[in-house]
C-alpha atoms as a PDB file:
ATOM      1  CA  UNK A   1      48.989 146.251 120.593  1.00  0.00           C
ATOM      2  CA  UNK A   2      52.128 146.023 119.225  1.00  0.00           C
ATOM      3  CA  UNK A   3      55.036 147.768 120.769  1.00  0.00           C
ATOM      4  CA  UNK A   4      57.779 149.534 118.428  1.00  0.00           C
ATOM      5  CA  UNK A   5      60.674 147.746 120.490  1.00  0.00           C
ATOM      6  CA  UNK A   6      59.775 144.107 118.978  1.00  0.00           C
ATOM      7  CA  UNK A   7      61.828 143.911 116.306  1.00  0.00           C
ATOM      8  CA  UNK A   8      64.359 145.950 117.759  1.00  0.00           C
ATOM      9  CA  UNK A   9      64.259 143.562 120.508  1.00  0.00           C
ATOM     10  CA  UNK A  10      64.273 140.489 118.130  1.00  0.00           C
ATOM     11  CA  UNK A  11      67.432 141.736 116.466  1.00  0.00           C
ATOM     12  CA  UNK A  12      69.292 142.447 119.451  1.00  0.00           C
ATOM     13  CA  UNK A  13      68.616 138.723 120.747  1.00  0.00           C
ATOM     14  CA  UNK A  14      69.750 137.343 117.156  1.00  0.00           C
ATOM     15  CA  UNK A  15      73.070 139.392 117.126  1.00  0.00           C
ATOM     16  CA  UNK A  16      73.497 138.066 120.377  1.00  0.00           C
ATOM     17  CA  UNK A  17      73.146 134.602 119.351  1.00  0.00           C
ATOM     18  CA  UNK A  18      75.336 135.326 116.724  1.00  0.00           C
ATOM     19  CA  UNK A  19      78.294 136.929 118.961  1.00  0.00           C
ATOM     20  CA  UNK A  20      77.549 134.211 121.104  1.00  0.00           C
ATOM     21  CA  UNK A  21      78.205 131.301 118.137  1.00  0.00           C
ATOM     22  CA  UNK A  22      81.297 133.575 116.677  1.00  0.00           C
ATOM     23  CA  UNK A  23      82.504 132.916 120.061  1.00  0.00           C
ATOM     24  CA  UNK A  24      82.065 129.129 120.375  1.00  0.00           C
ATOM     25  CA  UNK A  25      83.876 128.985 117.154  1.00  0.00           C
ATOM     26  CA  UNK A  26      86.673 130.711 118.498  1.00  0.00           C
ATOM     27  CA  UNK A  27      87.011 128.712 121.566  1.00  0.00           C
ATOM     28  CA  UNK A  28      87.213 126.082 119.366  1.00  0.00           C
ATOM     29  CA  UNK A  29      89.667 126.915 117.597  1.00  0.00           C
ATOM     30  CA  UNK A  30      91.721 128.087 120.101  1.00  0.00           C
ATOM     31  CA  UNK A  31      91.305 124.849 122.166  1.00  0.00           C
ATOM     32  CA  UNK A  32      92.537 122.701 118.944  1.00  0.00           C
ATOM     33  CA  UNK A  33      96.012 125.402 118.976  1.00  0.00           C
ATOM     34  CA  UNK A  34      96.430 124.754 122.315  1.00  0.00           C
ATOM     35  CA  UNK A  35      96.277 121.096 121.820  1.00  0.00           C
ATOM     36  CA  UNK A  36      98.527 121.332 118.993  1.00  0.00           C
ATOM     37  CA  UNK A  37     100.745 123.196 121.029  1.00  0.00           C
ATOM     38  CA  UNK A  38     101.112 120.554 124.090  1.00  0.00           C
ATOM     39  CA  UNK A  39     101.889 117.797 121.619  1.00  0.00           C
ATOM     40  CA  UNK A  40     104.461 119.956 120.645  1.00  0.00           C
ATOM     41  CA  UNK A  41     105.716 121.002 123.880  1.00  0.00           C
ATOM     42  CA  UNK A  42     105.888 117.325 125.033  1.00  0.00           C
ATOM     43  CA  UNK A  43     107.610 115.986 121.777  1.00  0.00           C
ATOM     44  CA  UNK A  44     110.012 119.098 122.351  1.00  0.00           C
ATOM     45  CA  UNK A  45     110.714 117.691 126.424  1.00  0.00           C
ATOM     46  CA  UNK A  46     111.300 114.311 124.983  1.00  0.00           C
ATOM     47  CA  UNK A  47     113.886 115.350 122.402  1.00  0.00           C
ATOM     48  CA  UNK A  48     115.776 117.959 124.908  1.00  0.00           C
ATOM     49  CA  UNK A  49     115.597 114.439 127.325  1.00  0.00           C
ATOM     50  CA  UNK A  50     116.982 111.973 124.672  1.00  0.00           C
ATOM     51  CA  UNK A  51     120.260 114.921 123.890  1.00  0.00           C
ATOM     52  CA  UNK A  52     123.434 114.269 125.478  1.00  0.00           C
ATOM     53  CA  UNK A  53     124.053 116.028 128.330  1.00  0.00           C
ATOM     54  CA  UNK A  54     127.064 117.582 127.194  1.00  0.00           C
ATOM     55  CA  UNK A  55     129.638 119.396 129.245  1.00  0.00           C
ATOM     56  CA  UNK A  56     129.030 119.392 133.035  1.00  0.00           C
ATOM     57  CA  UNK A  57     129.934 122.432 135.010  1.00  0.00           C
ATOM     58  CA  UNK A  58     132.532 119.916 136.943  1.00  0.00           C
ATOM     59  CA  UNK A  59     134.272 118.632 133.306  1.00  0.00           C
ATOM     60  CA  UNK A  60     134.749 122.564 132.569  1.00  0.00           C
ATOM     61  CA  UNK A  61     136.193 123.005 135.538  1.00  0.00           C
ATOM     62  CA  UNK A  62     138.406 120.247 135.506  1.00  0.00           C
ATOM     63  CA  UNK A  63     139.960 121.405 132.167  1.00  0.00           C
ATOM     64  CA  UNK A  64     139.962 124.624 133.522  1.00  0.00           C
ATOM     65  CA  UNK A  65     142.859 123.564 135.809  1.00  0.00           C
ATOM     66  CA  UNK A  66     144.287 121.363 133.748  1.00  0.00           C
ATOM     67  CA  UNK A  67     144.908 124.371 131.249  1.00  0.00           C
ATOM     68  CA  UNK A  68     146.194 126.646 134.555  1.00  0.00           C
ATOM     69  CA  UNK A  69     148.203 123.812 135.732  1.00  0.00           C
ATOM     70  CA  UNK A  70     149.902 123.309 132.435  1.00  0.00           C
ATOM     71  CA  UNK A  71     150.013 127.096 131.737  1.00  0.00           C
ATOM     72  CA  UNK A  72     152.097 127.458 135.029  1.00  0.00           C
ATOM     73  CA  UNK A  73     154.587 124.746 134.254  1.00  0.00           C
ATOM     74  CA  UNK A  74     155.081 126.094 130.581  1.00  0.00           C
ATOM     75  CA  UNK A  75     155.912 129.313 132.868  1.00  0.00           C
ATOM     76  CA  UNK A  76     158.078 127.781 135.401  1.00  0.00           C
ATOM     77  CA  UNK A  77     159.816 125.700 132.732  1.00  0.00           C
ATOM     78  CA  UNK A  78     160.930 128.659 130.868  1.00  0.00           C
ATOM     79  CA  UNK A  79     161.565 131.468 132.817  1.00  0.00           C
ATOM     80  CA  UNK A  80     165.268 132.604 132.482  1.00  0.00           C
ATOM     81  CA  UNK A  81     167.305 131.029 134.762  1.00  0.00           C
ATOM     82  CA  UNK A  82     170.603 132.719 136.330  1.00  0.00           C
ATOM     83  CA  UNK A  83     172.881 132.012 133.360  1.00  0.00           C
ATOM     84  CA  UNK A  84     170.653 134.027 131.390  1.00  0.00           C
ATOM     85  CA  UNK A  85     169.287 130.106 129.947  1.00  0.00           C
ATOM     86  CA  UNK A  86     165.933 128.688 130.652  1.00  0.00           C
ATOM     87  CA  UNK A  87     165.960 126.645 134.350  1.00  0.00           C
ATOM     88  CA  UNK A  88     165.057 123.164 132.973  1.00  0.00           C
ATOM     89  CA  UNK A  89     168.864 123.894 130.471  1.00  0.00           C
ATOM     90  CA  UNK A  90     171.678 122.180 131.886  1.00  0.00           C
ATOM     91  CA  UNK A  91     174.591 124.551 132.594  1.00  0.00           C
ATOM     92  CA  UNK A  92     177.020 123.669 130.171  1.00  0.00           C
ATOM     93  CA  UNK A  93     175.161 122.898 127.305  1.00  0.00           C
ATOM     94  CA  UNK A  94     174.489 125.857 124.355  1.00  0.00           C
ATOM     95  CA  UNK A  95     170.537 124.118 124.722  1.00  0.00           C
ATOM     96  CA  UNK A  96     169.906 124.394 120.906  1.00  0.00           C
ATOM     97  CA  UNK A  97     168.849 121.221 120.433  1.00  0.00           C
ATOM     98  CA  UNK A  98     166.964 121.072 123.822  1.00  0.00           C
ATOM     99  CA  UNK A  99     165.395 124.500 123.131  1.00  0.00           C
ATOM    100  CA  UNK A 100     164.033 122.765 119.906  1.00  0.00           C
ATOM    101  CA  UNK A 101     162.754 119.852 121.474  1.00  0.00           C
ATOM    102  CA  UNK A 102     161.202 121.842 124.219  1.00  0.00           C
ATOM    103  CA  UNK A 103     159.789 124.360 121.811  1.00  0.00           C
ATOM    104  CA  UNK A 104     158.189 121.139 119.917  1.00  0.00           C
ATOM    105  CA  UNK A 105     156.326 120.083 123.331  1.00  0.00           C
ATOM    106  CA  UNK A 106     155.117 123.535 124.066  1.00  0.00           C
ATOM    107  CA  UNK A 107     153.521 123.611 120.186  1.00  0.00           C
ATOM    108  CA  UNK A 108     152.382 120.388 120.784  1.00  0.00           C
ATOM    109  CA  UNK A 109     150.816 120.867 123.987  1.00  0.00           C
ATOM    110  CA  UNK A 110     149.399 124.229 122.173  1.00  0.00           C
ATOM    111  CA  UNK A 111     147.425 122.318 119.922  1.00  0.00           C
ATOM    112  CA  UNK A 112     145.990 120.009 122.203  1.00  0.00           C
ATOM    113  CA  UNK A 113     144.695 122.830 123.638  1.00  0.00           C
ATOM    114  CA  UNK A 114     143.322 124.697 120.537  1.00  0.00           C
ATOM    115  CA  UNK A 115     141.559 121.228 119.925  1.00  0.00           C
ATOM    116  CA  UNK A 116     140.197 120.968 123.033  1.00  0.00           C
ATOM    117  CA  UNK A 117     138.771 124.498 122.745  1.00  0.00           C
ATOM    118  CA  UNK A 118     137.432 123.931 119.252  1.00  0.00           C
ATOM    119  CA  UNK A 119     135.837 120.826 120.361  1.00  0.00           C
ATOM    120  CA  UNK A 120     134.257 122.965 123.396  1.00  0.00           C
ATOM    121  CA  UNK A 121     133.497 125.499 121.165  1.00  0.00           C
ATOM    122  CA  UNK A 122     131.588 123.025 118.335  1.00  0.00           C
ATOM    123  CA  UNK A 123     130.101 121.558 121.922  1.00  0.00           C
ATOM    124  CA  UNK A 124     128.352 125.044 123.028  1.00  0.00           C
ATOM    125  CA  UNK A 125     127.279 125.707 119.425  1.00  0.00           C
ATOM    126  CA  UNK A 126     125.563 122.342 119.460  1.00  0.00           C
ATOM    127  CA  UNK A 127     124.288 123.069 122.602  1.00  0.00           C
ATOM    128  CA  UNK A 128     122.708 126.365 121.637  1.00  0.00           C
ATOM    129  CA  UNK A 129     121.674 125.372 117.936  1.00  0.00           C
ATOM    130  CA  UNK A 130     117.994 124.231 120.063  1.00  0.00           C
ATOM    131  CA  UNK A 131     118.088 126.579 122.399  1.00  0.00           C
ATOM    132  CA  UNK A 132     116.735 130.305 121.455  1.00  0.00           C
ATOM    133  CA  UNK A 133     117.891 132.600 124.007  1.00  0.00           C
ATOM    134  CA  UNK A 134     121.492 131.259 123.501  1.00  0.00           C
END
C-alpha cells in the first residue's frame, strides 16, 4: 500500500534540496564579495600608509602662535602713542615715510599669512579628498 503523502513527501525533500543548493550558491557568492572586498580594504591601508602625513597637531599649533605672536606685535607696534602718533614714530618726525614703510611690512606680513592659510587650506582639502566623512 501506497500512502497519499509520497509524493508530497518527495517534493518537499526536492524543494529542500533546492533551497538548500540556492543557498550554497549564495554563500558563494558572497564569500568571493567579501574577498574582493579585503583586497580592497588592504590596497586602501597601503595607500592611506604610503600618503604624507600632513599637518601634525604640534605644526598647527606652532603657527598658531606664530600668527598670535605676530598679531600682538602688529598691535603693540601701532597703537597710538601719547603724541597722538604710533609708539614705534619718533617724536619729531611727521612719520609719512615711516608710516609707509611700516604699512608695507604689515601688507607684507599679511600675505605671508594669507599664503600660509591657503596652503593649509589646499592641505585639509587634500587631506579630506580620501576621506568620506570629511
Amino acid at each position: 500500500m501506497r500512502s497519499p503523502l509520497g509524493p508530497i513527501l518527495v517534493l518537499l525533500g526536492l524543494a529542500t534540496t533546492l533551497v538548500v543548493v540556492l543557498l550554497l550558491v549564495q554563500v558563494m557568492g558572497l564569500r568571493g564579495d567579501l574577498v574582493r572586498a579585503e583586497e580592497r580594504l588592504v590596497t586602501l591601508q597601503a595607500e592611506v600608509e604610503a600618503q604624507d602625513p600632513g599637518v601634525t597637531a604640534t605644526e598647527l599649533r606652532r603657527e598658531l602662535d606664530e600668527l598670535r605672536t605676530w598679531t600682538r606685535d602688529w598691535m603693540i607696534a601701532t597703537q597710538p602713542g601719547p603724541g597722538g602718533g604710533s609708539v614705534g614714530t619718533p617724536a619729531g618726525s611727521g612719520g609719512r615715510g615711516d608710516d609707509d614703510e611700516g604699512n608695507a611690512v604689515i601688507l607684507r606680513r599679511i600675505d605671508q599669512v594669507l599664503l600660509r592659510i591657503d596652503a593649509l587650506d589646499a592641505r585639509i582639502d587634500e587631506i579630506c579628498e580620501g576621506v568620506p566623512v570629511c
